[in-house]
PDB file of N, CA and C in Angstrom:
ATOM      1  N   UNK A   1      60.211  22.829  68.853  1.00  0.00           N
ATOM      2  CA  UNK A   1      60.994  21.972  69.712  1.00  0.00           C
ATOM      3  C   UNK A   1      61.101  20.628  69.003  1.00  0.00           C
ATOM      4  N   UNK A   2      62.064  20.126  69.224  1.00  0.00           N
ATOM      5  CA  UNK A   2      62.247  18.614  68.392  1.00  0.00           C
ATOM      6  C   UNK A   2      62.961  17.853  69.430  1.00  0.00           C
ATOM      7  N   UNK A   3      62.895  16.390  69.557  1.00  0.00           N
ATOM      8  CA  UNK A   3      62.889  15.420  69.926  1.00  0.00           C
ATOM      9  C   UNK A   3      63.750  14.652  69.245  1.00  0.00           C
ATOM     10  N   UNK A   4      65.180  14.606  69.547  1.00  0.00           N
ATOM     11  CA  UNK A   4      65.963  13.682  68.481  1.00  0.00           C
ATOM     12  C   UNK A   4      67.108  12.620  69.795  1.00  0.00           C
ATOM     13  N   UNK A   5      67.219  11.951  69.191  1.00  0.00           N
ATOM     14  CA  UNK A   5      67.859  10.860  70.269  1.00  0.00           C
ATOM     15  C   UNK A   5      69.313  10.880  69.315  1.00  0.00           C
ATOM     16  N   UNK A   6      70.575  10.639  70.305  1.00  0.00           N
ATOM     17  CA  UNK A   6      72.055  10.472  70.050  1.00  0.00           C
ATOM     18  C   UNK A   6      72.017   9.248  69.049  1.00  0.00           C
ATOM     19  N   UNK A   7      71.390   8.374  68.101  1.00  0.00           N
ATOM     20  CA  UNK A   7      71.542   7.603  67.605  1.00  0.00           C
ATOM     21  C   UNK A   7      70.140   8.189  65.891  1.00  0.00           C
ATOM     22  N   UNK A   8      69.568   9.174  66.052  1.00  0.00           N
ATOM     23  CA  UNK A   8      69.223   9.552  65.154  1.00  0.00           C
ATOM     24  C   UNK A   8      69.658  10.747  64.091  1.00  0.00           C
ATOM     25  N   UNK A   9      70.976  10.760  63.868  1.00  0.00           N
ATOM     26  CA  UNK A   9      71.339  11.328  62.886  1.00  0.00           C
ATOM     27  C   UNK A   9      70.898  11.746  61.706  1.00  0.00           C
ATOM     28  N   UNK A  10      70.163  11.447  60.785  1.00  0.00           N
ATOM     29  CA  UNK A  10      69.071  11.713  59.992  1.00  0.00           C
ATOM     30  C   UNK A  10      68.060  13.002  60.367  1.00  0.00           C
ATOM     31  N   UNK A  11      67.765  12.602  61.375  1.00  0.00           N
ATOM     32  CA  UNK A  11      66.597  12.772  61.980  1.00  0.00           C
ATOM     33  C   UNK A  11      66.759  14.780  62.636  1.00  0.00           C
ATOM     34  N   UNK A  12      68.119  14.367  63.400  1.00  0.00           N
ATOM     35  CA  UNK A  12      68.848  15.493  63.963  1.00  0.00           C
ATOM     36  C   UNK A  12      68.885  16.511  62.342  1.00  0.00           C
ATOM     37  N   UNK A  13      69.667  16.262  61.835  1.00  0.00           N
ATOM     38  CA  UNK A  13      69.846  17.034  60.407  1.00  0.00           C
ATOM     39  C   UNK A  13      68.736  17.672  59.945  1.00  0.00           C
ATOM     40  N   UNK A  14      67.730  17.282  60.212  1.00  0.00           N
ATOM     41  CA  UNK A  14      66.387  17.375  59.083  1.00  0.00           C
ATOM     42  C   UNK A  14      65.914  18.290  59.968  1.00  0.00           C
ATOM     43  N   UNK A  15      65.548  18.535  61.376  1.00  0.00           N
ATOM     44  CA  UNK A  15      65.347  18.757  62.150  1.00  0.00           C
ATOM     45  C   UNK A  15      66.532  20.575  62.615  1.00  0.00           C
ATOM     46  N   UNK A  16      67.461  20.363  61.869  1.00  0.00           N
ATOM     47  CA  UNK A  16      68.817  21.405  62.047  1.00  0.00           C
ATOM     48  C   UNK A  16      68.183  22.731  60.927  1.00  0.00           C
ATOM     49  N   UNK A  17      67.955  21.854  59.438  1.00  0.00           N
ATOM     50  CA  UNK A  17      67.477  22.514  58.149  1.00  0.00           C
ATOM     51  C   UNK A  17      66.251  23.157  58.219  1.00  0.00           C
ATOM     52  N   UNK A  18      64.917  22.359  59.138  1.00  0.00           N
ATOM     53  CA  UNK A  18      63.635  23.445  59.386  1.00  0.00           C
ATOM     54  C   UNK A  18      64.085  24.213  60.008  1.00  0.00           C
ATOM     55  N   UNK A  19      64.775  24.214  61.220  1.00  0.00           N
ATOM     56  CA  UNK A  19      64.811  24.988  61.869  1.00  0.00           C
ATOM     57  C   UNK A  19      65.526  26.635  61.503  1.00  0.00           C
ATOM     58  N   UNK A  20      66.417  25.762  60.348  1.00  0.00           N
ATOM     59  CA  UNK A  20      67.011  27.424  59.546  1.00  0.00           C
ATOM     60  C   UNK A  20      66.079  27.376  58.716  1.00  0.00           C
ATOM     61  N   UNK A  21      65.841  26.932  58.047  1.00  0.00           N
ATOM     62  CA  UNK A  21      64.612  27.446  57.452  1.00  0.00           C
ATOM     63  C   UNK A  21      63.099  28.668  58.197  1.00  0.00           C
ATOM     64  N   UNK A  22      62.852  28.322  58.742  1.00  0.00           N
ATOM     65  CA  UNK A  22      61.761  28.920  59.592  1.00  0.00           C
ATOM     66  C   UNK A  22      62.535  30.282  59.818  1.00  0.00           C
ATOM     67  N   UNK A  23      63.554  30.498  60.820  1.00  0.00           N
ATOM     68  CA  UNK A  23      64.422  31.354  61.291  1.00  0.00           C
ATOM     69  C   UNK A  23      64.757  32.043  60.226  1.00  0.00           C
ATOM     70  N   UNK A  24      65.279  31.804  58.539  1.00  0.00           N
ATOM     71  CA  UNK A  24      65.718  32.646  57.865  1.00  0.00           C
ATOM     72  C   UNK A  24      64.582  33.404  57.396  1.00  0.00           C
ATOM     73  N   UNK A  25      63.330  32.449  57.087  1.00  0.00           N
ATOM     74  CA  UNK A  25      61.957  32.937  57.090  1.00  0.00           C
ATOM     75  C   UNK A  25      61.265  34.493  57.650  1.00  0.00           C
ATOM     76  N   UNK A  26      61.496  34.186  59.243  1.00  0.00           N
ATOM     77  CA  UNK A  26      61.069  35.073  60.209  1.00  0.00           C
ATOM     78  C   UNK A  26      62.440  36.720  59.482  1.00  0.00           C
ATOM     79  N   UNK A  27      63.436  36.713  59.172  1.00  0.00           N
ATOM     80  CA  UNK A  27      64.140  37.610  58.498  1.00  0.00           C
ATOM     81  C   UNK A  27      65.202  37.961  59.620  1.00  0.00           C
ATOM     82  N   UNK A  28      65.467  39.596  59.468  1.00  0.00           N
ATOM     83  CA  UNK A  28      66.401  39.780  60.547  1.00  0.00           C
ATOM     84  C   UNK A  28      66.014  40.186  61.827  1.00  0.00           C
ATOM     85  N   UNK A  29      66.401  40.367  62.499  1.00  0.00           N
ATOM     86  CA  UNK A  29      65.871  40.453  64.069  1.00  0.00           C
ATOM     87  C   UNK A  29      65.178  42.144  64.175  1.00  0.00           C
ATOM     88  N   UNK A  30      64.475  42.115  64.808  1.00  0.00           N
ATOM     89  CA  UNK A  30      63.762  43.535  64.476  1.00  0.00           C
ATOM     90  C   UNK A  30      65.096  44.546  65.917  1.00  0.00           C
ATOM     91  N   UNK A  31      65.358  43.669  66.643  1.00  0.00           N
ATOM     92  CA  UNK A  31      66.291  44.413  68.032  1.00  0.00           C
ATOM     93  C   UNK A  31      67.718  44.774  67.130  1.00  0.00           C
ATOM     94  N   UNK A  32      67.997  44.598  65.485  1.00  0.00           N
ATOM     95  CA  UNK A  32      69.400  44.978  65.306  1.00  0.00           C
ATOM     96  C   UNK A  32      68.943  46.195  64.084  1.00  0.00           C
ATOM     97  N   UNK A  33      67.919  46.475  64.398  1.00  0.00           N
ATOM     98  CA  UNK A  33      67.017  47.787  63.704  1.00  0.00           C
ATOM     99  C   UNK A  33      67.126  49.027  64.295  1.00  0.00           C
ATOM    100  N   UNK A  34      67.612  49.009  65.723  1.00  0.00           N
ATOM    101  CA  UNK A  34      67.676  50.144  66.253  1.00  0.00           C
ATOM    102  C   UNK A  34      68.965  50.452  66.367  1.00  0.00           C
ATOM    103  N   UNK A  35      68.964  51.997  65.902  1.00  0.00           N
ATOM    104  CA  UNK A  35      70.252  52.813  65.815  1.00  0.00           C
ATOM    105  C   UNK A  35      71.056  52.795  67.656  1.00  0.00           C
ATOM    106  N   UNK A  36      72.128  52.936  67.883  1.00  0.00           N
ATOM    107  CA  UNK A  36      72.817  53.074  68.796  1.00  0.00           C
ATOM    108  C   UNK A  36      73.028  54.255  69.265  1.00  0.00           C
ATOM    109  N   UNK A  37      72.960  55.299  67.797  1.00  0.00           N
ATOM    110  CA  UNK A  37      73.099  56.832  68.126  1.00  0.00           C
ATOM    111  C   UNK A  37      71.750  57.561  67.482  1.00  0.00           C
ATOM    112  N   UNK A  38      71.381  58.339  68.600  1.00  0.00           N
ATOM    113  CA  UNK A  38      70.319  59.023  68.280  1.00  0.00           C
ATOM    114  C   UNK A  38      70.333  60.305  66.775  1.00  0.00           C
ATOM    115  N   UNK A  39      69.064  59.986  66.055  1.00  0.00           N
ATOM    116  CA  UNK A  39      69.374  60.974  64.762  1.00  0.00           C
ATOM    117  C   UNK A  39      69.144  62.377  64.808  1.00  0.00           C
ATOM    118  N   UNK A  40      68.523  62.364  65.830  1.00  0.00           N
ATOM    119  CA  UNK A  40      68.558  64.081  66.347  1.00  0.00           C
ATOM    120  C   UNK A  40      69.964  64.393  66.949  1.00  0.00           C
ATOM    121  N   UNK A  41      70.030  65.803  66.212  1.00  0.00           N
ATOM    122  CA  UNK A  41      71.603  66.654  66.488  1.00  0.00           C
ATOM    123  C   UNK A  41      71.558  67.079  67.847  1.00  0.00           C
ATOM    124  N   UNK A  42      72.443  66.754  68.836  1.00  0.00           N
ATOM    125  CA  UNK A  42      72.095  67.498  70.423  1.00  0.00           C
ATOM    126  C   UNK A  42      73.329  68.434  70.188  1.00  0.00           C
ATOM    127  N   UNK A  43      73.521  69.228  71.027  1.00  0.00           N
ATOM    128  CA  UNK A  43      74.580  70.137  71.244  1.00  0.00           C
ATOM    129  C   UNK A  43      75.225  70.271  72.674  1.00  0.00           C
ATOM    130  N   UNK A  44      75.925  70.279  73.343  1.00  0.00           N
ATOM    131  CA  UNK A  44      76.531  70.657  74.613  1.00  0.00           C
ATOM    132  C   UNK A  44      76.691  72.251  74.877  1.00  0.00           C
ATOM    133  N   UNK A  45      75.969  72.114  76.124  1.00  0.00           N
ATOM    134  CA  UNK A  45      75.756  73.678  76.593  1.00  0.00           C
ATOM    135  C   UNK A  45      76.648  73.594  77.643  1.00  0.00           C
ATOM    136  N   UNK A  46      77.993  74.554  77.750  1.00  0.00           N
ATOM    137  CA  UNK A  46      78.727  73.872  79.049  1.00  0.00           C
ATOM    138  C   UNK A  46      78.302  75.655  79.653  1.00  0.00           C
ATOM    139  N   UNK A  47      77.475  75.286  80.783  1.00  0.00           N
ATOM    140  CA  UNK A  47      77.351  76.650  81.643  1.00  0.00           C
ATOM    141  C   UNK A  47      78.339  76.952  83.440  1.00  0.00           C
ATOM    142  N   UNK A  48      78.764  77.777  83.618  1.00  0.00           N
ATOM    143  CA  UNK A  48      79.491  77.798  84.722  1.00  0.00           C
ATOM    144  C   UNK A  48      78.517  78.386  86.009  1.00  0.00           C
ATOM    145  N   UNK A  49      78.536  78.546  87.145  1.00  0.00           N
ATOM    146  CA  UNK A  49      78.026  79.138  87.911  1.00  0.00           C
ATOM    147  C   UNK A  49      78.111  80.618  88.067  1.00  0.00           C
ATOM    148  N   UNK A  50      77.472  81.554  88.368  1.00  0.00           N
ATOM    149  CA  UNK A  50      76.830  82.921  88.568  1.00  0.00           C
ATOM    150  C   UNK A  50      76.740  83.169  89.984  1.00  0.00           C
ATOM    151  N   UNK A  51      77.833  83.881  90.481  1.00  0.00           N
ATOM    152  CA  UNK A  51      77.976  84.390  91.646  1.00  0.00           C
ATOM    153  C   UNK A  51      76.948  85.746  92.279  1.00  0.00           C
TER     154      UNK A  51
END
């Protein structure tokens, strides 16, 4: 967390650069690691009813 006042410009900046810094540090997000589609093959069983 940082503490910068509308008249510290300097201050703001320096404060902009750790903060990417640290963040590029930490790497990529571990939540854009997970697949959307599952890697197991499923198949569709379409069954009708049995009178």
């Amino acid at each position: 967390m940082y503490w910068v006042s509308g008249g510290d410009a300097g201050k703001f900046v320096e404060s902009v650069e750790d903060a990417y810094k640290k963040v590029s540090k930490a790497g990529p997000s571990p939540l854009n690691l997970v697949d959307e589609e599952p890697e197991v093959e499923t198949k569709q069983v379409i069954t009708t009813p049995v009178e």
